[in-house]
N, C-alpha and C. Protein backbone atom coordinates (compact mmCIF):
# COMPACT_ATOMS: atom_id res chain seq x y z
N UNK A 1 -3.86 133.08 -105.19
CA UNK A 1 -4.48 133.82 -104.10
C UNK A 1 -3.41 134.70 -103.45
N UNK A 2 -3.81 136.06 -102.98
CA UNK A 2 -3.01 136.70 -102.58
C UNK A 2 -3.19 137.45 -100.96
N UNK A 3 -2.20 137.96 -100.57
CA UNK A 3 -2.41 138.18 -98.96
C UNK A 3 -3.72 138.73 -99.03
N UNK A 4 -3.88 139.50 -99.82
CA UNK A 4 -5.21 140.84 -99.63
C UNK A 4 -6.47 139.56 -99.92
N UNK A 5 -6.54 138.53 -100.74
CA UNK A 5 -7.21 137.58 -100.74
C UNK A 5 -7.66 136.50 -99.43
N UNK A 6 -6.61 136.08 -99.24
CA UNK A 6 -6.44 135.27 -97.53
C UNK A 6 -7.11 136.39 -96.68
N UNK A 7 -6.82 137.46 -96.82
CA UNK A 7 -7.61 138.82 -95.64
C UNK A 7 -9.02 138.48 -95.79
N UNK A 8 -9.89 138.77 -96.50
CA UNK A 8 -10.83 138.96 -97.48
C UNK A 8 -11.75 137.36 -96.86
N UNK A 9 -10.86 136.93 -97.16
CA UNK A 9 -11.35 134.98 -97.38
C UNK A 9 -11.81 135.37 -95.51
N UNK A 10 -10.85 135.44 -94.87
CA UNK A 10 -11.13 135.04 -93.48
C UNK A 10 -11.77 135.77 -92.38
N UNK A 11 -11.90 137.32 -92.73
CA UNK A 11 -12.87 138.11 -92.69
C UNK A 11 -14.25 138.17 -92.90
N UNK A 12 -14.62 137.50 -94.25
CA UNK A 12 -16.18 137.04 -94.72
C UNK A 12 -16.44 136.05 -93.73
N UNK A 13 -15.47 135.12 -93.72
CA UNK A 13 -16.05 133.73 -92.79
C UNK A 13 -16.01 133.55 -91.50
N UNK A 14 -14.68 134.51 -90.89
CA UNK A 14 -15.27 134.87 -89.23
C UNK A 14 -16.23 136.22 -89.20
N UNK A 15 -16.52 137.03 -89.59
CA UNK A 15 -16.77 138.71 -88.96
C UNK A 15 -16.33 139.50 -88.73
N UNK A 16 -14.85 139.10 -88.51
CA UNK A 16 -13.80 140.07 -87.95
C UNK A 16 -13.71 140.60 -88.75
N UNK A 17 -13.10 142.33 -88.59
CA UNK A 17 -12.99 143.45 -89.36
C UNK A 17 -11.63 142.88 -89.95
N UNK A 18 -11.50 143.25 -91.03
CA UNK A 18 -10.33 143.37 -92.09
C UNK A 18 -9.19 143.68 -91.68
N UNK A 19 -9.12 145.30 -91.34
CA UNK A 19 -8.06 145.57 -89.93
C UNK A 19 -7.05 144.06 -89.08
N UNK A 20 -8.09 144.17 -88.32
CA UNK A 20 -7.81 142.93 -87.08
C UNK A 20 -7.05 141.92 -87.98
N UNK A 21 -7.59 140.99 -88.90
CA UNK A 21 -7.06 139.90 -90.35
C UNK A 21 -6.21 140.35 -90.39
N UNK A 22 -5.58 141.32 -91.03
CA UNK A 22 -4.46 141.92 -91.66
C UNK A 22 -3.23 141.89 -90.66
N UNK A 23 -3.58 142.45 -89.61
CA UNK A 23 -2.26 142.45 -88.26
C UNK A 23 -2.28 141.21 -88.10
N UNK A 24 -3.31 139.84 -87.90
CA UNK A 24 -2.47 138.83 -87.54
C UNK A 24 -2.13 138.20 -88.27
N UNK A 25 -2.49 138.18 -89.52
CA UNK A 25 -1.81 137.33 -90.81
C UNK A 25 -0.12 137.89 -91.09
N UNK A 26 -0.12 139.02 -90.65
CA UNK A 26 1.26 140.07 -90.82
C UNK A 26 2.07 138.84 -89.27
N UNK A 27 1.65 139.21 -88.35
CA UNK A 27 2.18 138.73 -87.29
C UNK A 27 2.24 137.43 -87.43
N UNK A 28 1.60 136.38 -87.91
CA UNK A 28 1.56 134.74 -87.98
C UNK A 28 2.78 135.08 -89.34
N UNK A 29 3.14 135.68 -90.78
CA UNK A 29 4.07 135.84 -91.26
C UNK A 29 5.58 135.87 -90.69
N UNK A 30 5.22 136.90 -89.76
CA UNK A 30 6.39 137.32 -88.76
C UNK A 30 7.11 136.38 -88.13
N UNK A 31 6.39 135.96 -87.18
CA UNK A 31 6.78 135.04 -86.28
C UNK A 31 7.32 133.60 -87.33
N UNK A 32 7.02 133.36 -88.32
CA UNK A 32 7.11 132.17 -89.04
C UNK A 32 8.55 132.26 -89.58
N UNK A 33 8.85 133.39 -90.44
CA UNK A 33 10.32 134.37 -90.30
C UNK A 33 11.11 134.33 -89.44
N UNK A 34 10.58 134.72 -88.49
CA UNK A 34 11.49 134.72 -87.28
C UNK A 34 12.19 133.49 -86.75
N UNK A 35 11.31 132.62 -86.61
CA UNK A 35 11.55 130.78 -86.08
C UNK A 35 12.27 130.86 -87.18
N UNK A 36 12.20 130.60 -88.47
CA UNK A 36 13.07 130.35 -89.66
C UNK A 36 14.81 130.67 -89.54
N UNK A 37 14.47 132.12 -89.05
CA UNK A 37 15.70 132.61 -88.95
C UNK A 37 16.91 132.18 -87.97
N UNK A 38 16.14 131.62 -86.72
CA UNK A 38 16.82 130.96 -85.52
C UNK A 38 17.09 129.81 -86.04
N UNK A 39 16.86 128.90 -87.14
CA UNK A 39 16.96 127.51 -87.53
C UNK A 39 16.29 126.71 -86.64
N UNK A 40 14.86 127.75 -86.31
CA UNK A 40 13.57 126.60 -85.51
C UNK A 40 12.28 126.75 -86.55
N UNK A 41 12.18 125.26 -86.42
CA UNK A 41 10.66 124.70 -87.64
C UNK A 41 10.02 124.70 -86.85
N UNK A 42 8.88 125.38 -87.69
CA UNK A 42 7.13 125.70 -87.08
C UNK A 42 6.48 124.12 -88.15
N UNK A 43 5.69 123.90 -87.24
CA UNK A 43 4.96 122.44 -87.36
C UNK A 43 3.21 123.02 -86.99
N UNK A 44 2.79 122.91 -87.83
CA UNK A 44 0.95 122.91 -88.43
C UNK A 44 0.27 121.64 -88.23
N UNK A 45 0.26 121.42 -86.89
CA UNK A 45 -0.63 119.36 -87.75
C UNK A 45 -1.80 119.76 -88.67
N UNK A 46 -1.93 118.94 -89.32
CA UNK A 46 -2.99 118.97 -89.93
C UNK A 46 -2.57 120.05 -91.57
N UNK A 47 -2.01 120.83 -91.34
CA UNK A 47 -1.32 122.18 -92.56
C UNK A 47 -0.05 121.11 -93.47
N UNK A 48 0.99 121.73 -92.61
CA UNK A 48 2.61 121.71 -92.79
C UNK A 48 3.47 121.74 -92.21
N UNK A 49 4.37 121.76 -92.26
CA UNK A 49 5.86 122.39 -91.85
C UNK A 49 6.47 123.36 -92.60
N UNK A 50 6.47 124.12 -92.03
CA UNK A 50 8.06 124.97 -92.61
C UNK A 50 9.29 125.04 -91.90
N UNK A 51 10.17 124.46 -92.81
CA UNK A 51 11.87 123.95 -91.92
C UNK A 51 12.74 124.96 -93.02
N UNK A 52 13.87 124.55 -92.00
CA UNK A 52 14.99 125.52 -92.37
C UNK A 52 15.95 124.55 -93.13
N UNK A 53 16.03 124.23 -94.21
CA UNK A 53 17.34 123.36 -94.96
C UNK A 53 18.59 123.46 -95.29
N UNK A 54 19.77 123.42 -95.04
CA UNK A 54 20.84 123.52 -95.25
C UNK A 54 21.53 122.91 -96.66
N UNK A 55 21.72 123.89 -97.72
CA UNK A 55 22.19 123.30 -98.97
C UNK A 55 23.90 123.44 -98.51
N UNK A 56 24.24 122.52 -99.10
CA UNK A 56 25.69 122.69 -99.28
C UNK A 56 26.30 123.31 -99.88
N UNK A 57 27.82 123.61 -99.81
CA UNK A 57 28.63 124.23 -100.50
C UNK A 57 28.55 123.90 -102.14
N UNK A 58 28.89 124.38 -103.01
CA UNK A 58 28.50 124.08 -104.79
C UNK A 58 29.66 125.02 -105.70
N UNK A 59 30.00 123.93 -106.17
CA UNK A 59 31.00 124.51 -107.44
C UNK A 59 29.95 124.89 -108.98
N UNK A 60 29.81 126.33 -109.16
CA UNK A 60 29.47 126.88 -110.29
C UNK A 60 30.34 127.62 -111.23
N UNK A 61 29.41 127.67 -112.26
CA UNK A 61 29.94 128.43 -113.84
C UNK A 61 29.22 129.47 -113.89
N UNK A 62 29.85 130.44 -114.34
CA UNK A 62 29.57 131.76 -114.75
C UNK A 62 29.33 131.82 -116.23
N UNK A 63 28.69 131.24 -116.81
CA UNK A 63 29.03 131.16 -118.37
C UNK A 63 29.71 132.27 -119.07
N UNK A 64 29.14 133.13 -119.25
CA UNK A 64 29.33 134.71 -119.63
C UNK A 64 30.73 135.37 -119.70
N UNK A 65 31.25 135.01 -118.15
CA UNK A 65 32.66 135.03 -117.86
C UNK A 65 33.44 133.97 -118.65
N UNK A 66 33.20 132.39 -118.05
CA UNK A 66 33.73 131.14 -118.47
C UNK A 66 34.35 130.96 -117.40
N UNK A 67 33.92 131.76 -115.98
CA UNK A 67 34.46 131.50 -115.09
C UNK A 67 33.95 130.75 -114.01
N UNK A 68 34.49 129.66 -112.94
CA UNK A 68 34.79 128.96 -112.07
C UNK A 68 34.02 129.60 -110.30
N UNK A 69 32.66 129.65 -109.78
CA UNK A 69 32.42 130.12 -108.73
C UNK A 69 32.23 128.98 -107.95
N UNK A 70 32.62 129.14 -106.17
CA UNK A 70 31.84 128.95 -105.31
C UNK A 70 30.69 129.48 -104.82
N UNK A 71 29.34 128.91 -104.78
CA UNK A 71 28.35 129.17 -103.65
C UNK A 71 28.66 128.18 -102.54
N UNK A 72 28.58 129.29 -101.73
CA UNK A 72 28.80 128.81 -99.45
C UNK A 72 27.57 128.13 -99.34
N UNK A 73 28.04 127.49 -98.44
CA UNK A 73 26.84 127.01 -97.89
C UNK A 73 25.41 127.77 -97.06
N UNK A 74 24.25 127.21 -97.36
CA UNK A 74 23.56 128.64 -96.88
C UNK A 74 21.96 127.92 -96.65
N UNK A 75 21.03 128.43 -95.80
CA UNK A 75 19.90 128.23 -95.32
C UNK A 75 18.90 128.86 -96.07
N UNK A 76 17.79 127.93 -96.49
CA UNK A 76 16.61 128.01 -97.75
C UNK A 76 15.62 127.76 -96.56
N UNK A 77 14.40 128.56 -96.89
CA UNK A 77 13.01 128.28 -96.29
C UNK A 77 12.23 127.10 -97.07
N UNK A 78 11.41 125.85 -96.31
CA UNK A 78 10.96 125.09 -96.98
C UNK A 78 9.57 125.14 -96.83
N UNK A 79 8.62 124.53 -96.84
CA UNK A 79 7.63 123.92 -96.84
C UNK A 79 7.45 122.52 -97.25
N UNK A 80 7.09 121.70 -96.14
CA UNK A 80 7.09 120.42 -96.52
C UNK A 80 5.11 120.07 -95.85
N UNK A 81 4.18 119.49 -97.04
CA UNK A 81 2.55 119.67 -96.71
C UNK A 81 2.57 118.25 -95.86
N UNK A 82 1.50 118.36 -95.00
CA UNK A 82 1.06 117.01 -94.02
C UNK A 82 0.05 116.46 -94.97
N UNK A 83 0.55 115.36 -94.30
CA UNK A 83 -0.57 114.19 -94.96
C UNK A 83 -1.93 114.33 -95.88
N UNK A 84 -2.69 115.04 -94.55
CA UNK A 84 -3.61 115.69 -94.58
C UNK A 84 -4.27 116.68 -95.66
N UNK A 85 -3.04 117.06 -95.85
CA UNK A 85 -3.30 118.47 -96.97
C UNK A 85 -2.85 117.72 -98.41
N UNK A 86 -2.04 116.78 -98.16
CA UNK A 86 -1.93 115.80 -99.30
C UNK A 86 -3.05 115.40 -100.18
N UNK A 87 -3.73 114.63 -99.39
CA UNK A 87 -5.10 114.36 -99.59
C UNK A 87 -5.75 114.81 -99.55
N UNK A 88 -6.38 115.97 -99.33
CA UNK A 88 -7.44 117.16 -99.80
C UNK A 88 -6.24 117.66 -101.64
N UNK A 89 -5.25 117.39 -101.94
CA UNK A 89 -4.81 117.85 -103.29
C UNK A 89 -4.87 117.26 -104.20
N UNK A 90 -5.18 115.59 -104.00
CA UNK A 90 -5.23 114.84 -104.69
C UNK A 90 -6.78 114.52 -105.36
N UNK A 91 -7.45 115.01 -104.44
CA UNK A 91 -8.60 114.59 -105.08
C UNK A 91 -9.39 115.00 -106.22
């Protein structure tokens, strides 16, 4: 499913013009980004979470080279599903 899909989906089922969908799905994106970026998790009861994770520092290979890299340590976007949504996947 794709954004223009989610538009579409939630448009048919409220009334609201397409337009209107589009700016706040853009803006609920936004803002979700944004918290991310501050290293603050947005919490959905009932949805998810999306948190900010901290991988550690990592000794890599370059194969190609045969050479020896560090990756820094650095912040990944997660999604972790509630309960809830667990069980509506399982069934």
């Amino acid at each position: 499913m794709t954004k223009a899909d989610i538009v579409n989906e939630i448009a048919k089922n409220t009334g609201i013009d397409k337009i209107t969908v589009a700016t706040t799905v853009e803006a609920f994106m936004d803002s979700v980004m944004a918290s991310l970026a501050k290293d603050e998790n947005v919490y959905l009861r009932g949805f998810g979470s999306f948190v900010a994770k901290t991988r550690a520092q990592k000794t890599a290979r370059n194969i190609s080279r045969n050479t020896t890299i560090i990756i820094p340590e650095h912040t990944i976007p997660a999604f972790k599903p509630a309960k809830t949504f667990m069980a509506v996947m399982k069934k």
